[in-house]
N, C-alpha and C. Protein backbone atom coordinates (compact mmCIF):
# COMPACT_ATOMS: atom_id res chain seq x y z
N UNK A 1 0.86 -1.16 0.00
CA UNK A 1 0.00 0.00 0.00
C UNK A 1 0.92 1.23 0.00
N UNK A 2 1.25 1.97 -1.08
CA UNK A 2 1.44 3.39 -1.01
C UNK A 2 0.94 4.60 0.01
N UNK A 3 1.45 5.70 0.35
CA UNK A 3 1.12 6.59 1.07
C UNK A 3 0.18 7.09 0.67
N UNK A 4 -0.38 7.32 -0.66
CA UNK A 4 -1.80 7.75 -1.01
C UNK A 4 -2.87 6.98 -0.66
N UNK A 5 -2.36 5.53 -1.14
CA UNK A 5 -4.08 4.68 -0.46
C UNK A 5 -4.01 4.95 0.98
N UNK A 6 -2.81 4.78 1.58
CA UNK A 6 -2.82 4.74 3.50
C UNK A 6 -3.58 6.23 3.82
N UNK A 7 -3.03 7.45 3.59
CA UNK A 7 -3.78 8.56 3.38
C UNK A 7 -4.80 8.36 3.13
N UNK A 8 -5.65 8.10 2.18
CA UNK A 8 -6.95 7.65 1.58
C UNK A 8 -7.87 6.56 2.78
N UNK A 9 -7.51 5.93 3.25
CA UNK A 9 -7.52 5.31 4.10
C UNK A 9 -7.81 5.67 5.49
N UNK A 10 -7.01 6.49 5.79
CA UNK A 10 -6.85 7.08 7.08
C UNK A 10 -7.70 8.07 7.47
N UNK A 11 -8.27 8.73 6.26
CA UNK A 11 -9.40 10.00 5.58
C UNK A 11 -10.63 9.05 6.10
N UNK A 12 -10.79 7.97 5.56
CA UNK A 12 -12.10 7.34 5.51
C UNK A 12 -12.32 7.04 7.20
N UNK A 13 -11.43 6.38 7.97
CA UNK A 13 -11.83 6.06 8.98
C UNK A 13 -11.89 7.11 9.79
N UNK A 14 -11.20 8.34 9.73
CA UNK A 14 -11.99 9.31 10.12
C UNK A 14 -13.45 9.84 10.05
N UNK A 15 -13.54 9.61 8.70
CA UNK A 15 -14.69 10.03 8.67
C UNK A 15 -16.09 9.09 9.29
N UNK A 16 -15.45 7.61 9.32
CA UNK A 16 -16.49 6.74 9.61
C UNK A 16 -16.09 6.94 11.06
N UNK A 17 -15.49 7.27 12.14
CA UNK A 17 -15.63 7.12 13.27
C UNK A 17 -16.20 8.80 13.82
N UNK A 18 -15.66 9.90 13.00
CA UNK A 18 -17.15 10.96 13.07
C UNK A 18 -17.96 10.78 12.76
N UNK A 19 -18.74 10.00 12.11
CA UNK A 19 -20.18 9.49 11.62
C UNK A 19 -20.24 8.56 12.77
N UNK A 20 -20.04 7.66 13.22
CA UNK A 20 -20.60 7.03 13.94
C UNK A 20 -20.26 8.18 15.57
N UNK A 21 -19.78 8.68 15.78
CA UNK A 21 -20.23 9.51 16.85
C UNK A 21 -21.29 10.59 17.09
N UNK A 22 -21.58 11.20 15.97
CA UNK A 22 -22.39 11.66 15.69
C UNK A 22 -23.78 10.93 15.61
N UNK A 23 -23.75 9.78 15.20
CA UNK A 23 -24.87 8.90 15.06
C UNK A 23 -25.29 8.59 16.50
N UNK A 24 -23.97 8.40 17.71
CA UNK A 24 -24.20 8.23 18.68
C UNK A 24 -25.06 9.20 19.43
N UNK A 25 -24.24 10.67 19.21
CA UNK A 25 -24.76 11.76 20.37
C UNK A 25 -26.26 12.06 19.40
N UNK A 26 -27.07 11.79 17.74
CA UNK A 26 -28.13 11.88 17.86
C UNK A 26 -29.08 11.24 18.96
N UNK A 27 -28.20 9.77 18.74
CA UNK A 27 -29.40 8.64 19.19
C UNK A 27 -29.36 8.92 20.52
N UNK A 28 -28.59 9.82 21.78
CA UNK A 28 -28.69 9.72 22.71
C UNK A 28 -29.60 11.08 23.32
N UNK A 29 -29.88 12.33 22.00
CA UNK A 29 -30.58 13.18 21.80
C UNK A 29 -31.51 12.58 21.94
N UNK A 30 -32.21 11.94 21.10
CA UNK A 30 -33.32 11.46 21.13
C UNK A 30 -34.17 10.20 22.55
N UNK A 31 -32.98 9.34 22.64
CA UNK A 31 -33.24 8.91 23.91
C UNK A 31 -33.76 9.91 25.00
N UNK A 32 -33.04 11.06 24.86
CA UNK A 32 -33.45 12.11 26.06
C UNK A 32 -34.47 12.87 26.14
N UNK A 33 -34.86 13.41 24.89
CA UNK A 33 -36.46 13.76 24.26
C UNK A 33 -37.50 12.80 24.44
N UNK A 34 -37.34 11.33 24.34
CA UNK A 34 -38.46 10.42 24.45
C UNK A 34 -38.65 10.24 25.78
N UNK A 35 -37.25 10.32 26.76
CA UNK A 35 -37.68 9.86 28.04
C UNK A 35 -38.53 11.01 29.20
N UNK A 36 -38.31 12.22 27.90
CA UNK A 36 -39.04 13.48 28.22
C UNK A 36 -40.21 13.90 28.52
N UNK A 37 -40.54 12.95 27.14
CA UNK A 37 -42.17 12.91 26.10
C UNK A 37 -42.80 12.71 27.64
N UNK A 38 -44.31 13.04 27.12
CA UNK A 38 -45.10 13.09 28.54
C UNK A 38 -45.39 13.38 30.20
N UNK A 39 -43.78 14.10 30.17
CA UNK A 39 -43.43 14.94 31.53
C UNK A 39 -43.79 16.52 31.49
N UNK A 40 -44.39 16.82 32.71
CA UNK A 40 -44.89 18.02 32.72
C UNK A 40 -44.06 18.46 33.62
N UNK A 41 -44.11 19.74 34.19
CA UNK A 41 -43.03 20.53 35.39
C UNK A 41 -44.21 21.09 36.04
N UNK A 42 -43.21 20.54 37.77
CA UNK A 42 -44.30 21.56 38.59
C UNK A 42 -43.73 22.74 38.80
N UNK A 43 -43.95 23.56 39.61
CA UNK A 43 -43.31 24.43 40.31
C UNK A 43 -44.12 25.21 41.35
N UNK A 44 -43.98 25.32 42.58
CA UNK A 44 -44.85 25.82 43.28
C UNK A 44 -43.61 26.32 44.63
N UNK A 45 -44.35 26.44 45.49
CA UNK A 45 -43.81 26.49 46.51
C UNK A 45 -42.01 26.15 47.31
N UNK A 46 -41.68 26.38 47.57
CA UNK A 46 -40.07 25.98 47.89
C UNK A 46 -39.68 25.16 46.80
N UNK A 47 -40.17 24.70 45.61
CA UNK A 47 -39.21 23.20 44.98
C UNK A 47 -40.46 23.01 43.34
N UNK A 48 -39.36 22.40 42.45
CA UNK A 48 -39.93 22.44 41.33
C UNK A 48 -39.41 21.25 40.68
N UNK A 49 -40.37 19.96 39.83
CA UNK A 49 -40.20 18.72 39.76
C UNK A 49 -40.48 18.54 38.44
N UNK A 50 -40.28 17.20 37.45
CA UNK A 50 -41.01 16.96 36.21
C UNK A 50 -41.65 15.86 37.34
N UNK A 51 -42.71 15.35 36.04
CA UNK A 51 -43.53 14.19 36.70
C UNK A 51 -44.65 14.03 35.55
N UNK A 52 -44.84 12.70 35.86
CA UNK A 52 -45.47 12.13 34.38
C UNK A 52 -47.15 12.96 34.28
N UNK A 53 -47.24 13.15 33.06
CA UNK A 53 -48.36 14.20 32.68
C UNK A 53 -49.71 12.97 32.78
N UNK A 54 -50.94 13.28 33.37
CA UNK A 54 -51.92 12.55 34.02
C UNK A 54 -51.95 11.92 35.62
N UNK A 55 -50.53 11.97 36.11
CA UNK A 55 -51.00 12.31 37.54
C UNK A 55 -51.18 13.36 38.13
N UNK A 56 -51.25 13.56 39.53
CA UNK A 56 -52.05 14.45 40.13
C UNK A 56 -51.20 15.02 41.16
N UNK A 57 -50.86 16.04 41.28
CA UNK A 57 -50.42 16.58 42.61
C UNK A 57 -51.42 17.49 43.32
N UNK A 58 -50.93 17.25 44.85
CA UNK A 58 -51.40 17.53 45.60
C UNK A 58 -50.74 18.19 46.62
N UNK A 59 -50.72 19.70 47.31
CA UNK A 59 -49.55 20.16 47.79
C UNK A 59 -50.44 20.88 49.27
N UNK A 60 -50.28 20.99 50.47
CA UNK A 60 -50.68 21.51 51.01
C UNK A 60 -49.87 21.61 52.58
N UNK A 61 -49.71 22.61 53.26
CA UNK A 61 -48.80 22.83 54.53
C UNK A 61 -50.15 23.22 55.74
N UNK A 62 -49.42 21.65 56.69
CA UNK A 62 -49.50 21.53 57.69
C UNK A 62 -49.43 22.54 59.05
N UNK A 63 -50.62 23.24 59.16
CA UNK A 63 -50.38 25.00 60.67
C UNK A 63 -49.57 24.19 61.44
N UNK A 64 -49.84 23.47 62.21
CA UNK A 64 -48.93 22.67 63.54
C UNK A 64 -47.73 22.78 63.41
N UNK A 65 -47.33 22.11 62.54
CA UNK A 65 -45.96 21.47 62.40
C UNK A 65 -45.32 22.56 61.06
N UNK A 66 -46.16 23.05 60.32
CA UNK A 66 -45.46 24.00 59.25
C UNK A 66 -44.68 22.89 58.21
N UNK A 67 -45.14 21.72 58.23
CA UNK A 67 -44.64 20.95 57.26
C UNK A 67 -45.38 20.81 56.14
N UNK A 68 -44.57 20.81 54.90
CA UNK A 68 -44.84 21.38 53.58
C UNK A 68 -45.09 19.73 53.21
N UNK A 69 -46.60 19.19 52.58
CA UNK A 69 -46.54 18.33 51.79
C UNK A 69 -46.77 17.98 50.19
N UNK A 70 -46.07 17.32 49.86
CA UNK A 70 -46.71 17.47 48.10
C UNK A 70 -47.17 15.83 48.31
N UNK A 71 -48.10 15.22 46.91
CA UNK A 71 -48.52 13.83 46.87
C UNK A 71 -48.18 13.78 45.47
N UNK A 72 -47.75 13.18 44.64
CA UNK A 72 -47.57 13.02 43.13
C UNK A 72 -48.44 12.00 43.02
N UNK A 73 -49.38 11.62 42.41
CA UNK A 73 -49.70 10.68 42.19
C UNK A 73 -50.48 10.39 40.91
N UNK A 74 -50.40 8.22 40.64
CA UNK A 74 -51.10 8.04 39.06
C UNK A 74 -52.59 8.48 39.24
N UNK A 75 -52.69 8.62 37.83
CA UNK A 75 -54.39 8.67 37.84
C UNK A 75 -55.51 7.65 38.70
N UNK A 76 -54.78 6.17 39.07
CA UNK A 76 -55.76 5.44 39.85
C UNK A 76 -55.44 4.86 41.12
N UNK A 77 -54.99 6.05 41.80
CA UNK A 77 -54.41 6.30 42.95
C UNK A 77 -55.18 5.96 43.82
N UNK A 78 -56.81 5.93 43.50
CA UNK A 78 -57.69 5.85 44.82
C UNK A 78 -57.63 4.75 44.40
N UNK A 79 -57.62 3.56 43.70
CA UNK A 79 -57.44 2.21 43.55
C UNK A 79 -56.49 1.64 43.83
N UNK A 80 -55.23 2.41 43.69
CA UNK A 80 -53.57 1.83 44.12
C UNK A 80 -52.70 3.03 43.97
N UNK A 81 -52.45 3.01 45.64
CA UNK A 81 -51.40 3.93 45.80
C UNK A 81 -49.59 3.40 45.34
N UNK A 82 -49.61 2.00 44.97
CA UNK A 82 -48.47 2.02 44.51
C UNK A 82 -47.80 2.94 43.35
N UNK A 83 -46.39 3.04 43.68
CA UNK A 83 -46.01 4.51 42.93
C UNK A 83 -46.20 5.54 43.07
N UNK A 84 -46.92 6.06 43.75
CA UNK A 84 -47.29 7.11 44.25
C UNK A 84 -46.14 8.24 45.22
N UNK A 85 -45.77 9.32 44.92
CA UNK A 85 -44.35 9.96 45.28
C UNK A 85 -44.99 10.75 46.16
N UNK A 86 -44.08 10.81 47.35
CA UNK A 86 -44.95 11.63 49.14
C UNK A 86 -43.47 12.12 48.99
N UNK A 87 -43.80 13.43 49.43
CA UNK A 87 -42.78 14.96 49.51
C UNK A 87 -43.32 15.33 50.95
N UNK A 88 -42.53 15.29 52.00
CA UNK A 88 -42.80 16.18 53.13
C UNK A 88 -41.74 17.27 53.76
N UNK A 89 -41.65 18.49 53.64
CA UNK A 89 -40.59 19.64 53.82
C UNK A 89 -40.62 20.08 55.01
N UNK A 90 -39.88 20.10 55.98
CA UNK A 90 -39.35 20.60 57.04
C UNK A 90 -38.74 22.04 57.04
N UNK A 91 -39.06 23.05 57.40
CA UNK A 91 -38.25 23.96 58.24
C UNK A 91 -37.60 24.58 58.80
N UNK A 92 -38.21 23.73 59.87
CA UNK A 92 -38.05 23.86 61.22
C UNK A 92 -36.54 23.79 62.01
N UNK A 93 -35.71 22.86 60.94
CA UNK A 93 -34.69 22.97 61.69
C UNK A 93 -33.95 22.07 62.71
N UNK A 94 -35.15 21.10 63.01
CA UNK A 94 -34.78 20.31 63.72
C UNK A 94 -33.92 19.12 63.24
N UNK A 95 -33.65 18.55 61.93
CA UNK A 95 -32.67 17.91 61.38
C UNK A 95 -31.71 18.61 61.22
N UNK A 96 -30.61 17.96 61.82
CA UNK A 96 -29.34 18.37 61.35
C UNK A 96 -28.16 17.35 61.16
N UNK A 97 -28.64 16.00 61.36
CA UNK A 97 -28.00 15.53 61.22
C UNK A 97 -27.25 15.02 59.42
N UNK A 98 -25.87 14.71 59.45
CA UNK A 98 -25.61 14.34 58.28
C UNK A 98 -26.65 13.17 57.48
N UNK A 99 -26.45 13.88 55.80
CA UNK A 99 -27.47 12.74 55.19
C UNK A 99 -27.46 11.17 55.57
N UNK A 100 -25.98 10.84 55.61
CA UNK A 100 -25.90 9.04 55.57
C UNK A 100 -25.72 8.58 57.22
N UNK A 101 -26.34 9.65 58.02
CA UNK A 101 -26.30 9.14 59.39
C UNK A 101 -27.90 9.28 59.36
N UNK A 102 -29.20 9.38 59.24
CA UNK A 102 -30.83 9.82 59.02
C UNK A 102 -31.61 8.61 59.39
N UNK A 103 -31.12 7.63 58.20
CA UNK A 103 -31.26 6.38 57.81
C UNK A 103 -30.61 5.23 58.62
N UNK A 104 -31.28 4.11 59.49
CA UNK A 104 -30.60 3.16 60.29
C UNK A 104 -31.25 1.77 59.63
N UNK A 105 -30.97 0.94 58.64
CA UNK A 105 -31.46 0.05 58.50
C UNK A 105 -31.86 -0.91 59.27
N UNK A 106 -31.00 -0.82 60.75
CA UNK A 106 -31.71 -1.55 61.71
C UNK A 106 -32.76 -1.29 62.65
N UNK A 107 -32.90 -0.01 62.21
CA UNK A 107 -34.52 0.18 62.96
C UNK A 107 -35.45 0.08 61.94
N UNK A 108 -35.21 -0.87 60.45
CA UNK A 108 -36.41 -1.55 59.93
C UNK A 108 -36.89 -2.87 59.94
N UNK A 109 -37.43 -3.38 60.52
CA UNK A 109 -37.19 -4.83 60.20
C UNK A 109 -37.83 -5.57 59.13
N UNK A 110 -37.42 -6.44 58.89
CA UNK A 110 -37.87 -7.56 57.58
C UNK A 110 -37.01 -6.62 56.56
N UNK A 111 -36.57 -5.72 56.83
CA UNK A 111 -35.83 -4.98 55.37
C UNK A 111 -34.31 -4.93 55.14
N UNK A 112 -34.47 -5.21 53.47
CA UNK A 112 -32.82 -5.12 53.20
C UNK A 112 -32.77 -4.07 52.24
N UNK A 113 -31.54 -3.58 51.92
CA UNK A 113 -31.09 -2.52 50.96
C UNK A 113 -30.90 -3.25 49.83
N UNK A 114 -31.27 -2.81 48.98
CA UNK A 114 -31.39 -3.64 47.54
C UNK A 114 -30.01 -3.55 46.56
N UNK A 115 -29.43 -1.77 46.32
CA UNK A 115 -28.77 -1.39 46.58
C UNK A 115 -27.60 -0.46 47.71
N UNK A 116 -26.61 -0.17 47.00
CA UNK A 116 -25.95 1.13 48.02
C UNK A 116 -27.01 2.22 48.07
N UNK A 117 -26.91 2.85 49.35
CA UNK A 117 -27.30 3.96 49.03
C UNK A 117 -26.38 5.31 48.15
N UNK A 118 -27.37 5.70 47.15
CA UNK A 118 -27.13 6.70 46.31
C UNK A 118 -26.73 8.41 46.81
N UNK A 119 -25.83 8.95 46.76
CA UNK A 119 -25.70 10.43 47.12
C UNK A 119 -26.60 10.96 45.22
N UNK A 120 -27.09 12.02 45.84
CA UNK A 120 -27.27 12.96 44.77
C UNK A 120 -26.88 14.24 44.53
N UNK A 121 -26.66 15.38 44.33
CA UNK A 121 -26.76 16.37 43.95
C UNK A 121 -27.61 16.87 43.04
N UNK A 122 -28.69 18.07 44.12
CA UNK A 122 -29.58 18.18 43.10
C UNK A 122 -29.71 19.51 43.18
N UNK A 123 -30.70 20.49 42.05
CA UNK A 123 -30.55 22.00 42.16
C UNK A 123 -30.51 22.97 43.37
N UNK A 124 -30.15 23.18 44.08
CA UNK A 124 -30.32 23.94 45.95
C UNK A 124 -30.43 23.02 46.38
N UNK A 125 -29.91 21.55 46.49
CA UNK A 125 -29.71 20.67 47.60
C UNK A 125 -28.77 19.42 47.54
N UNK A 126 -28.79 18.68 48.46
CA UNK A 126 -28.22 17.36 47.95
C UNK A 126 -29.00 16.48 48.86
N UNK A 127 -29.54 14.95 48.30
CA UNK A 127 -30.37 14.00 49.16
C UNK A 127 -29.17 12.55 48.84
N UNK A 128 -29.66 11.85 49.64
CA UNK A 128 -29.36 10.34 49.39
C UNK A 128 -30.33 9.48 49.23
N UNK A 129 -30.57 8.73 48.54
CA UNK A 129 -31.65 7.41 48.43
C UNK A 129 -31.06 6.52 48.38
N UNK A 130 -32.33 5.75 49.26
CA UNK A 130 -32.53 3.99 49.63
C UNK A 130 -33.11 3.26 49.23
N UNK A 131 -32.88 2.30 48.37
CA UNK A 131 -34.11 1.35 47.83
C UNK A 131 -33.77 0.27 48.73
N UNK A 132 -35.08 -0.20 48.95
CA UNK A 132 -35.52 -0.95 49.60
C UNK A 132 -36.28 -2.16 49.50
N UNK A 133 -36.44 -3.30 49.88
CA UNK A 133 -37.15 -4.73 49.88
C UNK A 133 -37.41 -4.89 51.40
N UNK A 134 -38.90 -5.10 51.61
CA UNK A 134 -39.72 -5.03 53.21
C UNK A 134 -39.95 -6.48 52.74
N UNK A 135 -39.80 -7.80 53.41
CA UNK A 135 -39.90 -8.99 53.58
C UNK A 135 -41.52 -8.61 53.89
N UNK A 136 -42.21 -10.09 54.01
CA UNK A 136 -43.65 -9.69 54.31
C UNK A 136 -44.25 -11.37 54.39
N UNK A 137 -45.04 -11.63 55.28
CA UNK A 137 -45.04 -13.03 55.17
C UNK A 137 -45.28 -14.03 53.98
N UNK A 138 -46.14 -13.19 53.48
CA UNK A 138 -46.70 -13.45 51.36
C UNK A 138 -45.48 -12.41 50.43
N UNK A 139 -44.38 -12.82 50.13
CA UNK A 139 -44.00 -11.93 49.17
C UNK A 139 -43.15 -10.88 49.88
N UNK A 140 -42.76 -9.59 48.99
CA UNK A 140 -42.01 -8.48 49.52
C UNK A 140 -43.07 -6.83 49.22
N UNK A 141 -42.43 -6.10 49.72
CA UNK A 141 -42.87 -4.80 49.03
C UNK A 141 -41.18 -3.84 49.00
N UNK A 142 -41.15 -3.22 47.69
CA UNK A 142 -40.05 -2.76 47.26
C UNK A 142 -40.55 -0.95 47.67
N UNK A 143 -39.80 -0.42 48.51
CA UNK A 143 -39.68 1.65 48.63
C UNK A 143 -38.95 2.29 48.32
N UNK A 144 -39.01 3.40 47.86
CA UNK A 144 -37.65 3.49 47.95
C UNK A 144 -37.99 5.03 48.54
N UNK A 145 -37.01 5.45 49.00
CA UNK A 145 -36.78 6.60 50.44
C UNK A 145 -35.61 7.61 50.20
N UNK A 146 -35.92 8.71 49.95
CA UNK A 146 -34.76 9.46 49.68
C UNK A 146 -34.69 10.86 51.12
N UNK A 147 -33.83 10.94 51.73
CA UNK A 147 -33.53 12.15 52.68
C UNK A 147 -32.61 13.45 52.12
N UNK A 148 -33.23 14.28 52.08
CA UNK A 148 -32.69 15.64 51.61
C UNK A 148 -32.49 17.50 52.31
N UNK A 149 -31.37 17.61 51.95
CA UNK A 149 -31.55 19.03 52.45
C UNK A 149 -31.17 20.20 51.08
N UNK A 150 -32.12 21.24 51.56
CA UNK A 150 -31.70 22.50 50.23
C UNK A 150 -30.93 22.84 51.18
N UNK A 151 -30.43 23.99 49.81
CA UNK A 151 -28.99 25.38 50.17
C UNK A 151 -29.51 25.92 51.55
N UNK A 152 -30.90 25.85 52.44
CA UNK A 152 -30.98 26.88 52.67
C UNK A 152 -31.00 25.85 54.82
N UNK A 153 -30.96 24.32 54.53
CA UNK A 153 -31.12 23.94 55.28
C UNK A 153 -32.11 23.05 56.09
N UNK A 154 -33.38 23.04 55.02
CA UNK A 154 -34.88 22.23 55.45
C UNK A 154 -34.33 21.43 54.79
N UNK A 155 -35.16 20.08 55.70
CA UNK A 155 -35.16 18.77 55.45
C UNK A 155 -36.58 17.98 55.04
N UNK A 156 -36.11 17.62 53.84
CA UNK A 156 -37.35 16.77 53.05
C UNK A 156 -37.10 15.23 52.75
N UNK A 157 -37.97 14.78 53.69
CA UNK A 157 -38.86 12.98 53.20
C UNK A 157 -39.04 12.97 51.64
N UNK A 158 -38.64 12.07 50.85
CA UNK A 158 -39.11 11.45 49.77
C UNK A 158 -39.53 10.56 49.94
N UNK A 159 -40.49 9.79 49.34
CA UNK A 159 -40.37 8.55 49.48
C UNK A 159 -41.61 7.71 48.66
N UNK A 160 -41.63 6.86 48.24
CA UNK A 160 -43.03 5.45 47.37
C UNK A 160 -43.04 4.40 47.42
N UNK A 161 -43.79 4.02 47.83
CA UNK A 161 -44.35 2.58 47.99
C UNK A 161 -44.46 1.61 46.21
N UNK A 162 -43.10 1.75 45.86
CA UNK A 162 -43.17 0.80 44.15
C UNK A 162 -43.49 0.14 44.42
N UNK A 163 -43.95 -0.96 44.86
CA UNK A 163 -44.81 -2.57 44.46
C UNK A 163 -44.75 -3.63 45.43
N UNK A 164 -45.49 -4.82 45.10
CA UNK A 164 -45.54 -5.46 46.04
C UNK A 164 -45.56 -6.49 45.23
N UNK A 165 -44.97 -7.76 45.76
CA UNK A 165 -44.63 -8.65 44.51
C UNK A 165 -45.01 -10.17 45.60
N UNK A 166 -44.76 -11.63 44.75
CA UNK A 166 -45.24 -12.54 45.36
C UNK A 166 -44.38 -13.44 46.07
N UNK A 167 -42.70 -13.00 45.15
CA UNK A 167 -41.66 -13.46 45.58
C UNK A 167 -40.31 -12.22 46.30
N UNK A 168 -40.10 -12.93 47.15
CA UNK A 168 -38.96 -11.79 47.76
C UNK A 168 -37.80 -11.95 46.64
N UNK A 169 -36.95 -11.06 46.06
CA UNK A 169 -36.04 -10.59 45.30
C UNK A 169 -36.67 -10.36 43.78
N UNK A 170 -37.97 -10.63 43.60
CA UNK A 170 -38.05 -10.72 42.23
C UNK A 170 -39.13 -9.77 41.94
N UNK A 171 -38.67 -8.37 41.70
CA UNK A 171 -40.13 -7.29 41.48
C UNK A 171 -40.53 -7.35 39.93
N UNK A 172 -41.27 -7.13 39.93
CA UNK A 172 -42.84 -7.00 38.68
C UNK A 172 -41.76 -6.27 38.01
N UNK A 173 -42.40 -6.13 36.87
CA UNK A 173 -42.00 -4.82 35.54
C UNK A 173 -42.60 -3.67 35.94
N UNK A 174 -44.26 -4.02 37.05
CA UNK A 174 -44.72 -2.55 37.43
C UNK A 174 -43.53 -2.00 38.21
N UNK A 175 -42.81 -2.43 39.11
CA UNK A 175 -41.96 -2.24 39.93
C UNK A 175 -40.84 -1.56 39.43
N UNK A 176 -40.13 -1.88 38.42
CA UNK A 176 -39.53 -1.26 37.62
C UNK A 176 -39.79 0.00 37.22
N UNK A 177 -41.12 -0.06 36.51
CA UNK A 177 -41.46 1.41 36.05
C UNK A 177 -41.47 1.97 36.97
N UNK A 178 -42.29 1.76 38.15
CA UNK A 178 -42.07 3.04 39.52
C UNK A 178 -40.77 3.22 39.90
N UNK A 179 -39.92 2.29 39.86
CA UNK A 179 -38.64 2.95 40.03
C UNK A 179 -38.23 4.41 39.12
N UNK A 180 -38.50 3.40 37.64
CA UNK A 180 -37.98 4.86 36.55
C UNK A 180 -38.39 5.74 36.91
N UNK A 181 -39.71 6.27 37.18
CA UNK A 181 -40.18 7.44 37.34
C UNK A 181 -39.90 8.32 38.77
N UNK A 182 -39.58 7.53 40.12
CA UNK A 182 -39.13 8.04 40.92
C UNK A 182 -37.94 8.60 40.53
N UNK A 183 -37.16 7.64 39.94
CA UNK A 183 -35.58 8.29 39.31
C UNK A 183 -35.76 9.18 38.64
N UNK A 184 -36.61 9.71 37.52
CA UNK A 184 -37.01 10.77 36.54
C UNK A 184 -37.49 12.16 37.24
N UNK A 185 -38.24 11.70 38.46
CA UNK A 185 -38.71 12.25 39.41
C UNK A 185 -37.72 13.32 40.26
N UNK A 186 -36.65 12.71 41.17
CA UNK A 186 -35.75 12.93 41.86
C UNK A 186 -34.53 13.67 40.46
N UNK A 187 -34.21 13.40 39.86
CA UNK A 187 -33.73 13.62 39.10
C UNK A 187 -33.90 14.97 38.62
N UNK A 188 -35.05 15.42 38.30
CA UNK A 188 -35.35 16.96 38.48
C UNK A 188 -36.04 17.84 39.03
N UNK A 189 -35.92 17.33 40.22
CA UNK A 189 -35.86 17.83 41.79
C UNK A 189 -34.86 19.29 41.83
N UNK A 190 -35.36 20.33 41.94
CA UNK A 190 -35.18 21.99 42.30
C UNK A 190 -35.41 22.25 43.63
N UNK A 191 -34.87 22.50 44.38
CA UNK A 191 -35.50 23.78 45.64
C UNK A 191 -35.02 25.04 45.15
N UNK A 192 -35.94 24.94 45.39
CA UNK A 192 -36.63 26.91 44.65
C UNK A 192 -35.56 28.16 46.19
């Protein structure tokens, strides 16, 4: 092979490995638009969320306690609260402890961590989440639980009841999806 075909050569696989990167960062465009499709944004009060378009929120603060609640929930929520995302905002002040000290797995019982727990960083805050498997005498139920504080110092409960299944370690596909969407959920999580 001469220096012109090698040149010639060397031209092409350039060009085929910019084409295929490009092919990549479309297809991952688009992955990100579809996983988009059908998310609406809230925004209200201290904190601003996507969340799948046809459920329902529900936001209202507690005189007593001054605790801020939101409810995300599917459309057949009064039939099954599984999946269903509970937001409760604190204040007050009275948490202060560090995120990965909040959480004691041994004051749950029948429960294991499915995974590590997750650190996040999210817009004015940072939380950690726990997924979870609650043993149960029929089966398991899978939660998952996230603890958070904004820039400014209040402490917010996440948390949903994803599913309930017949075998311990083995959750549904519903189970799955409530995961995604908690993750989609948390994921663009704002304190305002």
């Amino acid at each position: 092979m001469n220096t012109k075909q090698m040149l010639a050569l060397a031209v092409l696989f350039v060009i085929d490995v910019s084409g295929a990167a490009a092919v990549r960062k479309q297809k991952a465009k688009t992955q990100a638009a579809s996983q988009d499709r059908g998310w609406v944004q809230y925004e209200g009060p201290f904190i601003r969320f996507r969340y799948l378009g046809g459920w329902k929120i529900t936001h209202w603060i507690q005189e007593k306690t001054n605790e801020r609640h939101w409810v995300i929930a599917p459309p057949d929520y009064l039939k099954n609260d599984l999946g269903a995302v509970r937001i409760i905002g604190r204040a007050d002040g009275r948490e202060k402890r560090p995120l990965d000290e909040i959480f004691n797995i041994k004051e749950w019982r029948n429960t294991k961590l499915v995974n590590q727990p997750g650190k996040t960083t999210v817009r004015g805050g940072r939380c950690i989440t726990y997924p979870l498997e609650i043993s149960r005498e029929v089966g398991a139920k899978s939660e998952i639980i996230s603890h958070c504080y904004d820039k400014s110092g209040s402490f917010y409960d996440i948390w949903a009841e994803i599913d309930e299944y017949m075998e311990a370690g083995k959750p549904t596909e519903a189970a799955r999806t409530n995961a995604r969407i908690y993750e989609g959920l948390l994921a663009s999580l704002e304190f305002l």
